[in-house]
Protein backbone atom coordinates (compact mmCIF):
# COMPACT_ATOMS: atom_id res chain seq x y z
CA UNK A 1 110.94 166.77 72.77
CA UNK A 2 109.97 163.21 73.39
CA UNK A 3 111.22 160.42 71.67
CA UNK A 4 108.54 157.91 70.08
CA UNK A 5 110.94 155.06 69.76
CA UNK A 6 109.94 152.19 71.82
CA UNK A 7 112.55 150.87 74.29
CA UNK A 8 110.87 147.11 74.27
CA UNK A 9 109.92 144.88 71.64
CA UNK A 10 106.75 143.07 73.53
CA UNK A 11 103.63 143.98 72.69
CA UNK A 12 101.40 145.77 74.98
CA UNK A 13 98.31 143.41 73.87
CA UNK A 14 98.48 139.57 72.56
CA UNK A 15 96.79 138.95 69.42
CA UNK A 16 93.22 137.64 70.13
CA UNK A 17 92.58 133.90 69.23
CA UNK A 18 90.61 133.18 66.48
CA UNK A 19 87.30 130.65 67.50
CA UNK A 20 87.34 127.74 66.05
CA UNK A 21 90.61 126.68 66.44
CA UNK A 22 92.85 124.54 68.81
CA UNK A 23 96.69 124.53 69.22
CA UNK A 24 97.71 120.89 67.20
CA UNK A 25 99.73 118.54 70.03
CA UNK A 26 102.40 116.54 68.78
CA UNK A 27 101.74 112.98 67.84
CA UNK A 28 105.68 111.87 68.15
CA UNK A 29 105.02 109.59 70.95
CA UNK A 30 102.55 107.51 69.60
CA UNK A 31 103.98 106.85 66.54
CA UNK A 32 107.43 105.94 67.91
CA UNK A 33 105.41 103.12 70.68
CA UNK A 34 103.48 102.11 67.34
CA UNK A 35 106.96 101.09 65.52
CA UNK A 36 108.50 99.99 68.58
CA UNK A 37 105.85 97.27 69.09
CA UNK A 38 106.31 96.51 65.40
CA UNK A 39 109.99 95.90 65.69
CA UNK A 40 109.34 93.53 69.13
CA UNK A 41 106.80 91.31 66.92
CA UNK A 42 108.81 91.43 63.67
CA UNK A 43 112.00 90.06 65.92
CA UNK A 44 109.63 87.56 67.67
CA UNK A 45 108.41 86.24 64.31
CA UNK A 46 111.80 85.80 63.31
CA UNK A 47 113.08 83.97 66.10
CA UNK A 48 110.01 81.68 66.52
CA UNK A 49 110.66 80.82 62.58
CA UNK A 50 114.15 80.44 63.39
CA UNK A 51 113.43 77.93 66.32
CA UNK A 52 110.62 75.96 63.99
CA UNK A 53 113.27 75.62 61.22
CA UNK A 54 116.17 74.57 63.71
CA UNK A 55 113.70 72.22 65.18
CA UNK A 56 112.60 70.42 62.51
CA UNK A 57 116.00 69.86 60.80
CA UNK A 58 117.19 68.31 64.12
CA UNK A 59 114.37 65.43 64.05
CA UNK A 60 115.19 64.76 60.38
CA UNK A 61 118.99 64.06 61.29
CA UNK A 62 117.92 62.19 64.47
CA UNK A 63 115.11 60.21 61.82
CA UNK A 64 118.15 59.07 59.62
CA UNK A 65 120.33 58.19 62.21
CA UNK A 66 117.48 56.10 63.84
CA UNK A 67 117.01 54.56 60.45
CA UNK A 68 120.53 53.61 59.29
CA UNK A 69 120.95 52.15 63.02
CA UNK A 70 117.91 50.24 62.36
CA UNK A 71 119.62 49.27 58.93
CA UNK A 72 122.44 48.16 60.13
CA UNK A 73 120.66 46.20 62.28
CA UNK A 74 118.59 44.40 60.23
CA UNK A 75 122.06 43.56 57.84
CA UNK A 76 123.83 42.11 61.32
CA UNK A 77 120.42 39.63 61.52
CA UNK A 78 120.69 36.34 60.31
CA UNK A 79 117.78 35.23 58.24
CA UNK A 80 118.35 31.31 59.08
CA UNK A 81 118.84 32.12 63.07
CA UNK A 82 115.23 34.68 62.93
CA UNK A 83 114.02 31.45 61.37
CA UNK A 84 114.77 29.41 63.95
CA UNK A 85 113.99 31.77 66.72
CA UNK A 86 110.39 32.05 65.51
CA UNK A 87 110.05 28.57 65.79
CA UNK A 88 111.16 28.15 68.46
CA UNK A 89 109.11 31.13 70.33
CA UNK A 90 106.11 29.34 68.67
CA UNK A 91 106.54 26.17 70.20
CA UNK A 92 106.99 27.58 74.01
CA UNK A 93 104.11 29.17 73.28
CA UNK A 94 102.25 26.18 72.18
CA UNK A 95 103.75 24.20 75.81
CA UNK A 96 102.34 26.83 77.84
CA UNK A 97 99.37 26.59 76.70
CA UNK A 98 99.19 23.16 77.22
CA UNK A 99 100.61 23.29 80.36
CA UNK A 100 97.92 26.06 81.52
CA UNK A 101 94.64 24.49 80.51
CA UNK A 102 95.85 20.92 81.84
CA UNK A 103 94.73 19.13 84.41
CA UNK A 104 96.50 16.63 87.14
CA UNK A 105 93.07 14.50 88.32
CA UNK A 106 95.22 12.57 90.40
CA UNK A 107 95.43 15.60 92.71
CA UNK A 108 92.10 14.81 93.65
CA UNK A 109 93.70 11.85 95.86
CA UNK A 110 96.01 14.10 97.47
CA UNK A 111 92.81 16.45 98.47
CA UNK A 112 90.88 13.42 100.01
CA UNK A 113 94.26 12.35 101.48
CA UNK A 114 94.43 15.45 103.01
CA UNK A 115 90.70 16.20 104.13
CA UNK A 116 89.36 12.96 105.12
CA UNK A 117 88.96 12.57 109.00
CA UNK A 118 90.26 9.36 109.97
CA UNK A 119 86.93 7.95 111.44
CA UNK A 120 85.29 8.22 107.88
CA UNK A 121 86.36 5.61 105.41
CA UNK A 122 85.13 5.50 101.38
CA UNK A 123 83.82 2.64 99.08
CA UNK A 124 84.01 3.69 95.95
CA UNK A 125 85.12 6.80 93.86
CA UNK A 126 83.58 8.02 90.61
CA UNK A 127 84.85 11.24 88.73
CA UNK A 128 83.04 12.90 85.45
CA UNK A 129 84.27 15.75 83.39
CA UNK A 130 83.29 17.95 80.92
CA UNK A 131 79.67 18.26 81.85
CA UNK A 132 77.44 21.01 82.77
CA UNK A 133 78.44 21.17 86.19
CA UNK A 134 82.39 20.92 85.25
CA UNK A 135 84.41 17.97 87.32
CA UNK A 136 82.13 16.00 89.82
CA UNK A 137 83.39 13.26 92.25
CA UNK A 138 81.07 11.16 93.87
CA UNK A 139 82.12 8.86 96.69
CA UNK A 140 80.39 6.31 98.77
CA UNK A 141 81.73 5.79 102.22
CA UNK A 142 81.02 5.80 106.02
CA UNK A 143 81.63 7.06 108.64
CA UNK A 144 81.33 6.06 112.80
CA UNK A 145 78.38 8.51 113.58
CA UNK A 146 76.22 10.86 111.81
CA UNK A 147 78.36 13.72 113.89
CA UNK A 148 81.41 12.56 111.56
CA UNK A 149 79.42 13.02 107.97
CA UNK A 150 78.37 16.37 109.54
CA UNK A 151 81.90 17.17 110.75
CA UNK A 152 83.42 15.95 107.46
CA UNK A 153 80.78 18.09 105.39
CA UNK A 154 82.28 21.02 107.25
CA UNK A 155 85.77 19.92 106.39
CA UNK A 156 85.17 19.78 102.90
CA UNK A 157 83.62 23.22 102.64
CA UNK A 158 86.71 24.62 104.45
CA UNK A 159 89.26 23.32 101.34
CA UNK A 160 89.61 25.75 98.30
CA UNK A 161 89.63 22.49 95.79
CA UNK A 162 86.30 21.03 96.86
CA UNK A 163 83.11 23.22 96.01
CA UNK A 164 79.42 22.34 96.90
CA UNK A 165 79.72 19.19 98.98
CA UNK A 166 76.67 17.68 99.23
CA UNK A 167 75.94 14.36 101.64
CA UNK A 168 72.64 12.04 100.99
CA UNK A 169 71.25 8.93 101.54
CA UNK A 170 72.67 8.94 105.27
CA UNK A 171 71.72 5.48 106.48
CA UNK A 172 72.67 3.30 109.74
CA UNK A 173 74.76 0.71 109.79
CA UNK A 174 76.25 -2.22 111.67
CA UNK A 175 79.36 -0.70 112.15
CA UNK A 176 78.36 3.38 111.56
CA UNK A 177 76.73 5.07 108.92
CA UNK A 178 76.74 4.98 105.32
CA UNK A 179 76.57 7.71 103.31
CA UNK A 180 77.16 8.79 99.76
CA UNK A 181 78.72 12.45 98.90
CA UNK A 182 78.75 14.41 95.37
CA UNK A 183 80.99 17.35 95.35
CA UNK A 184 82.65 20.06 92.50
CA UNK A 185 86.14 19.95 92.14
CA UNK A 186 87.97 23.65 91.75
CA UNK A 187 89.85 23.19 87.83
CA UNK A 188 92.64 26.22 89.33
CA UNK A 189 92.86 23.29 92.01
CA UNK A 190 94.57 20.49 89.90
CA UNK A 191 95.87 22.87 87.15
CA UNK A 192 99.58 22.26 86.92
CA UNK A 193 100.15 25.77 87.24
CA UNK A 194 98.35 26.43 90.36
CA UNK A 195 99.06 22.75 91.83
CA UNK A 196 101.06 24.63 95.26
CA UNK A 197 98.66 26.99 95.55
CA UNK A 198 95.48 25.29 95.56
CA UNK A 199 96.36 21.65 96.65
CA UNK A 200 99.32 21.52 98.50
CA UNK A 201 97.51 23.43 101.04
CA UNK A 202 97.66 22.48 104.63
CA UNK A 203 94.40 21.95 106.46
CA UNK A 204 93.65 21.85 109.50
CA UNK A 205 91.48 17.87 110.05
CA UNK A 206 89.88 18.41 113.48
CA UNK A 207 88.84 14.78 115.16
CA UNK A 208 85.38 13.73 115.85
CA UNK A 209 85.37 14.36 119.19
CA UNK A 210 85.37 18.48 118.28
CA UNK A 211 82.11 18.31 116.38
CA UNK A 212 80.76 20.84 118.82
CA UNK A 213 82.43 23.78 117.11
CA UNK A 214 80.36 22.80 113.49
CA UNK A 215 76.86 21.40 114.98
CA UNK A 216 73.77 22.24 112.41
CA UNK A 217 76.16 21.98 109.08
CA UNK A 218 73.82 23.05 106.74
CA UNK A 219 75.56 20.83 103.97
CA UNK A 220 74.05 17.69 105.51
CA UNK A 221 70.81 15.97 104.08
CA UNK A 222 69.09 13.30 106.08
């Protein structure tokens, strides 16, 4: 007689699966990225709020400090010597600006010293300021040919002092030719502060006999 005891406890079929319905997955990895990114922004807050606060109560300590040196300071100062040093930065202010906006017209004799060719010779001298046209000179001299005005025309062009030199009423003489010149003078040229620069300034007086090299100056009228 045969046993009907089954020897194994598997089933010979699996149970069917019902439709309509999926095996759940779990969702304990997402959740646990979820509150780690929490805890990384939670500990960022806190140390950025930590820095801020740090931060700002080292400029108020360095802010006092500043201010009691500053204090201190001001206590060492005497009120008398700030007085006096006031006054006195007020009046070296006042010199320089005297010294800046005046003039030296005697300069202008140095610049004539220094550009006139020694075959030209002058009469007269007249000088006018504060016009339209700034500080004129006008001189009446001669010279021993009409190649000198023209070569001392060029001369005067060449100098930084002298601006616009202008030569009329060229006229033969006994002895030469007359002539009459009108010229600006340069202010930065006889301003104490730019004396060295402008005036003391070397130039080069070619002689008559080199008119050649400044034939048809444009600077003189017949």
């Amino acid at each position: 007689m045969e046993s009907q005891i089954k020897s194994s406890f598997i089933p010979d079929k699996m149970p069917a699966r019902q439709p309509g319905r999926t095996p759940k997955k779990s969702s304990g990895g997402v959740g646990d990225i979820l509150i780690l990114i929490t805890v990384v922004i939670l500990a960022a807050s806190l140390a950025l709020a930590a820095g801020v606060f740090l931060y700002d109560r080292f400029l108020t300590v360095n802010v006092d400090k500043k201010a009691e040196q500053l204090n201190r300071a001001r206590q060492a100062l005497d009120e008398d010597s700030v007085k006096q040093l006031l006054r006195l930065d007020a009046r070296l202010m006042a010199a320089s600006s005297v010294l800046t906006n005046h003039t030296a017209p005697s300069e202008i004799f140095k610049v004539l010293q220094e550009t006139t060719l020694k075959s030209v010779s002058y009469d007269s001298f007249e000088y006018t300021a504060g016009g339209v046209d700034g500080m004129v000179i006008t001189l009446k001299g001669k010279a021993k040919s009409v190649n000198g005005v023209a070569l001392q025309a060029s001369v005067f062009g060449q100098h930084n002092a002298i601006g616009n030199p202008i030569f009329s009423e060229i006229d033969l003489i006994s002895d030469g030719v007359s002539f009459i010149v009108t010229a600006n003078i340069n202010p930065s040229a006889i301003n104490y502060t730019n004396v060295s620069q402008y005036v003391s300034e070397v130039v080069d007086v070619p002689v008559e006999e080199d008119f050649g090299e400044f034939g048809g100056s444009n600077d003189v009228e017949q």
